[in-house]
PDB file of N, CA and C in Angstrom:
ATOM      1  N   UNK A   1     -88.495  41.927 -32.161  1.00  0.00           N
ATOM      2  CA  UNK A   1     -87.228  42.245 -32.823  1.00  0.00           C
ATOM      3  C   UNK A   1     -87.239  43.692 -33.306  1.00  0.00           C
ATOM      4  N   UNK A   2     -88.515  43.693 -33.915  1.00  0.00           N
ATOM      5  CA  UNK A   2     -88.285  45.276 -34.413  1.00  0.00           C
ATOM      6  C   UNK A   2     -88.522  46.333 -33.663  1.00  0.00           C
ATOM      7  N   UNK A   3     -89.369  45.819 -32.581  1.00  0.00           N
ATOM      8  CA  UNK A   3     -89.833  46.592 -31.303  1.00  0.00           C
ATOM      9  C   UNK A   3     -88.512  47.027 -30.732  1.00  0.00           C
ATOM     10  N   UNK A   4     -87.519  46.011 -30.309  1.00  0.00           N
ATOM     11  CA  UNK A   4     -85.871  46.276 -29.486  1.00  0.00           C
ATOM     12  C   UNK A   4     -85.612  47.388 -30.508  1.00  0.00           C
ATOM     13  N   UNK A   5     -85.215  47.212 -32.086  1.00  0.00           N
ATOM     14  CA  UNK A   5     -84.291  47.929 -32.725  1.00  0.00           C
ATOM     15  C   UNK A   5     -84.834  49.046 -32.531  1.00  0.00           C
ATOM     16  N   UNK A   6     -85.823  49.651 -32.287  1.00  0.00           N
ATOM     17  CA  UNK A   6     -86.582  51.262 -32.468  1.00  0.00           C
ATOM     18  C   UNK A   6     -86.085  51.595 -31.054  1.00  0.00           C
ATOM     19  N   UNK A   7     -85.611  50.914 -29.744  1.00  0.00           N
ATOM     20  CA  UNK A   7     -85.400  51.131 -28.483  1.00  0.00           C
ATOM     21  C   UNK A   7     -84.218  52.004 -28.305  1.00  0.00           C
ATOM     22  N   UNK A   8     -83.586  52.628 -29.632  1.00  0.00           N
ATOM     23  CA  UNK A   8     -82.541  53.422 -29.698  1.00  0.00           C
ATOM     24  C   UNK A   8     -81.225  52.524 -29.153  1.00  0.00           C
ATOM     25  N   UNK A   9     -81.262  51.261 -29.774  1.00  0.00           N
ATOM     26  CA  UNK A   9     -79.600  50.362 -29.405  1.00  0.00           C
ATOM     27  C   UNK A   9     -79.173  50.417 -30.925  1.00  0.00           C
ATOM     28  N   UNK A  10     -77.903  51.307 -31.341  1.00  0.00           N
ATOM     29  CA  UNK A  10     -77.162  51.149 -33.035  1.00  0.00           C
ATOM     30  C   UNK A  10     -76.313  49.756 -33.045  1.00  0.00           C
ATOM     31  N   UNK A  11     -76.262  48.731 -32.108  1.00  0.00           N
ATOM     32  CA  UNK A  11     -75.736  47.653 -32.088  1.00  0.00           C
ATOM     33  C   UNK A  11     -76.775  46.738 -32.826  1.00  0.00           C
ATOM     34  N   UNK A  12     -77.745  46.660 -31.634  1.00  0.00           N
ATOM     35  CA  UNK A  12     -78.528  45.843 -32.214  1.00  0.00           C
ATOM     36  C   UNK A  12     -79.656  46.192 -33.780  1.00  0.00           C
ATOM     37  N   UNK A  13     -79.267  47.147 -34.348  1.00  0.00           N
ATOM     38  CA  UNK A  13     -79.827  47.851 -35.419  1.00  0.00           C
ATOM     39  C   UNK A  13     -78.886  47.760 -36.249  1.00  0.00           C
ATOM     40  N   UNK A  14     -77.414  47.342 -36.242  1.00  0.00           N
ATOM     41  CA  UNK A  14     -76.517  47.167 -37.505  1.00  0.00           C
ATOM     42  C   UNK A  14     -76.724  45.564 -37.077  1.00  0.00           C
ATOM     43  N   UNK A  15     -77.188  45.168 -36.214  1.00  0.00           N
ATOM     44  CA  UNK A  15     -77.038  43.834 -36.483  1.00  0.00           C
ATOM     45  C   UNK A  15     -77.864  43.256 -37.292  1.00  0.00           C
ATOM     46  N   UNK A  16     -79.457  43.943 -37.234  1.00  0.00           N
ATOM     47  CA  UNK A  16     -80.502  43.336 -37.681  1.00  0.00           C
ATOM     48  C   UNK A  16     -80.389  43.596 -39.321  1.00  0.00           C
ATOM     49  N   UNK A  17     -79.787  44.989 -39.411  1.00  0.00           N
ATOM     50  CA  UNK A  17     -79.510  45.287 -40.811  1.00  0.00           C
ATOM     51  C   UNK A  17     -78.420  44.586 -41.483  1.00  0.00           C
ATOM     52  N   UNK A  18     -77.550  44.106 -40.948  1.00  0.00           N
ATOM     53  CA  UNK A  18     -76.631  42.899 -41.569  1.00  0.00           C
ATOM     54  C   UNK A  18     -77.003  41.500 -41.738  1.00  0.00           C
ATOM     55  N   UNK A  19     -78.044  41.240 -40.858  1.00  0.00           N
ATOM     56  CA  UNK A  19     -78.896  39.852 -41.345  1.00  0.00           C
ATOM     57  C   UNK A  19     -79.755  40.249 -42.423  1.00  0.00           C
ATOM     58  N   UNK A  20     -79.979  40.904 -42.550  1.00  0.00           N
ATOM     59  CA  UNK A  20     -81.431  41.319 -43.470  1.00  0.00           C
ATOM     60  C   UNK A  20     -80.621  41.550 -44.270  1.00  0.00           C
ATOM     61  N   UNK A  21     -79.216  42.331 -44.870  1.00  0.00           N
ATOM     62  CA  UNK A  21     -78.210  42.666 -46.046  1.00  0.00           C
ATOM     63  C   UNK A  21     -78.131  40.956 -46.558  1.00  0.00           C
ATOM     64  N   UNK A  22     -77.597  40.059 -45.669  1.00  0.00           N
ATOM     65  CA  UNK A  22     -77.015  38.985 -45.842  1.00  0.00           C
ATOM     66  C   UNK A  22     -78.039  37.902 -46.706  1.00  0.00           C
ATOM     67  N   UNK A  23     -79.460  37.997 -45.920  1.00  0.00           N
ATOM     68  CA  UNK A  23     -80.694  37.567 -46.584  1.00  0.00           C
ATOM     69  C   UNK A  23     -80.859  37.794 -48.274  1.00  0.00           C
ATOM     70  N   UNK A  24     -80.933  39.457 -48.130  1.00  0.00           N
ATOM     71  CA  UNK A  24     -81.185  40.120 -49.187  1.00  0.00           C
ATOM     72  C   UNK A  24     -80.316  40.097 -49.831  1.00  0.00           C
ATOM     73  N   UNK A  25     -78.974  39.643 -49.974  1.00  0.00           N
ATOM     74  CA  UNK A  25     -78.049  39.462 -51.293  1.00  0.00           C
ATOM     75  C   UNK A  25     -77.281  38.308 -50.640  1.00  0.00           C
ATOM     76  N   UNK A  26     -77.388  37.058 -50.910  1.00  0.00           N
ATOM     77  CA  UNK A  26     -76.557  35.673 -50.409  1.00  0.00           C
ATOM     78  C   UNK A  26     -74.825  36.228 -50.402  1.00  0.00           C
ATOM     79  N   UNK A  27     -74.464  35.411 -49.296  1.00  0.00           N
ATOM     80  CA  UNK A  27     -72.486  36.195 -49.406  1.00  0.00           C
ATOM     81  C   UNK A  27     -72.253  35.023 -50.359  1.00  0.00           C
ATOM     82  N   UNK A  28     -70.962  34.947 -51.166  1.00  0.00           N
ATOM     83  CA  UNK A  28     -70.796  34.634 -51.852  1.00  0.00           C
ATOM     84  C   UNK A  28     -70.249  33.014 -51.527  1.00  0.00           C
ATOM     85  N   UNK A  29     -69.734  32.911 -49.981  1.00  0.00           N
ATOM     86  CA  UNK A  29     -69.869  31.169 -49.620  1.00  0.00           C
ATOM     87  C   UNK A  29     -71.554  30.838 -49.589  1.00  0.00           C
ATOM     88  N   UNK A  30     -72.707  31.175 -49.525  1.00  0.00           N
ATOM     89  CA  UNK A  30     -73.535  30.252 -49.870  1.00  0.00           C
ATOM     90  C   UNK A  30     -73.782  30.473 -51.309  1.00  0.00           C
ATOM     91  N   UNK A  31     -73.337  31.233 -51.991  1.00  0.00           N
ATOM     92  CA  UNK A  31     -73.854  31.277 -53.604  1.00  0.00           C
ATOM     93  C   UNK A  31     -72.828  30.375 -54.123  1.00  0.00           C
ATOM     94  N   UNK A  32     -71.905  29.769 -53.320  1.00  0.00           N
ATOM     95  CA  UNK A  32     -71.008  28.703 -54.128  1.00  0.00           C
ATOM     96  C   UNK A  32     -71.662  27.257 -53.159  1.00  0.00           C
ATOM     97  N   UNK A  33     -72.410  27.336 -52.257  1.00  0.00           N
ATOM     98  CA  UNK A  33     -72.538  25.724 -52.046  1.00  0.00           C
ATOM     99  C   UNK A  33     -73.384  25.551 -51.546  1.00  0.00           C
ATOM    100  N   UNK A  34     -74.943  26.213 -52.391  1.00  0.00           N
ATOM    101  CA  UNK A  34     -76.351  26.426 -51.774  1.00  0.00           C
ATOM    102  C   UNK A  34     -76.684  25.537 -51.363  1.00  0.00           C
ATOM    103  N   UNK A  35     -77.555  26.015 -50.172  1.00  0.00           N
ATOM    104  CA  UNK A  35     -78.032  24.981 -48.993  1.00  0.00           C
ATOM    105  C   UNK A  35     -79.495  23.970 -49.460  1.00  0.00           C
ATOM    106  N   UNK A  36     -79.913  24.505 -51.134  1.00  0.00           N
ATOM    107  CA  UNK A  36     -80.799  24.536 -51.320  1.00  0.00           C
ATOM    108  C   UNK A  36     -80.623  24.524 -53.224  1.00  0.00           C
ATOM    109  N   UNK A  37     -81.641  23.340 -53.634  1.00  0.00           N
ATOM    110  CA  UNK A  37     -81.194  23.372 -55.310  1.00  0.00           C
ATOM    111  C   UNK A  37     -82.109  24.331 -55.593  1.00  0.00           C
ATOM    112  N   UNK A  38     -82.137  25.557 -55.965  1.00  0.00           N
ATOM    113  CA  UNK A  38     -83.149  26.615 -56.436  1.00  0.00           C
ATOM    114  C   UNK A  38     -84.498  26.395 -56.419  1.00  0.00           C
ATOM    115  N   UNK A  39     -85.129  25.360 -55.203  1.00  0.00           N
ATOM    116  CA  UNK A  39     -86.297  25.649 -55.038  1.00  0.00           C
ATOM    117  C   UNK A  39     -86.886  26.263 -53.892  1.00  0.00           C
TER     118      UNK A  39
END
């Protein structure tokens, strides 16, 4: 994965950085109906 993104594609490099944004701060439909009780 990280090997592709360094392959010079800005597609697949805003993509990986929008999963990893999405990871790194929950959107606000799973912070209303977590998949998961805070453990």
């Amino acid at each position: 994965m990280a090997v592709e993104a360094g392959e010079g594609r800005p597609g697949m490099n805003a993509a990986i950085a929008s999963a990893t944004r999405a990871v790194a701060e929950p959107s606000p439909m799973i912070n209303r109906n977590p998949p998961w009780d805070g453990t």
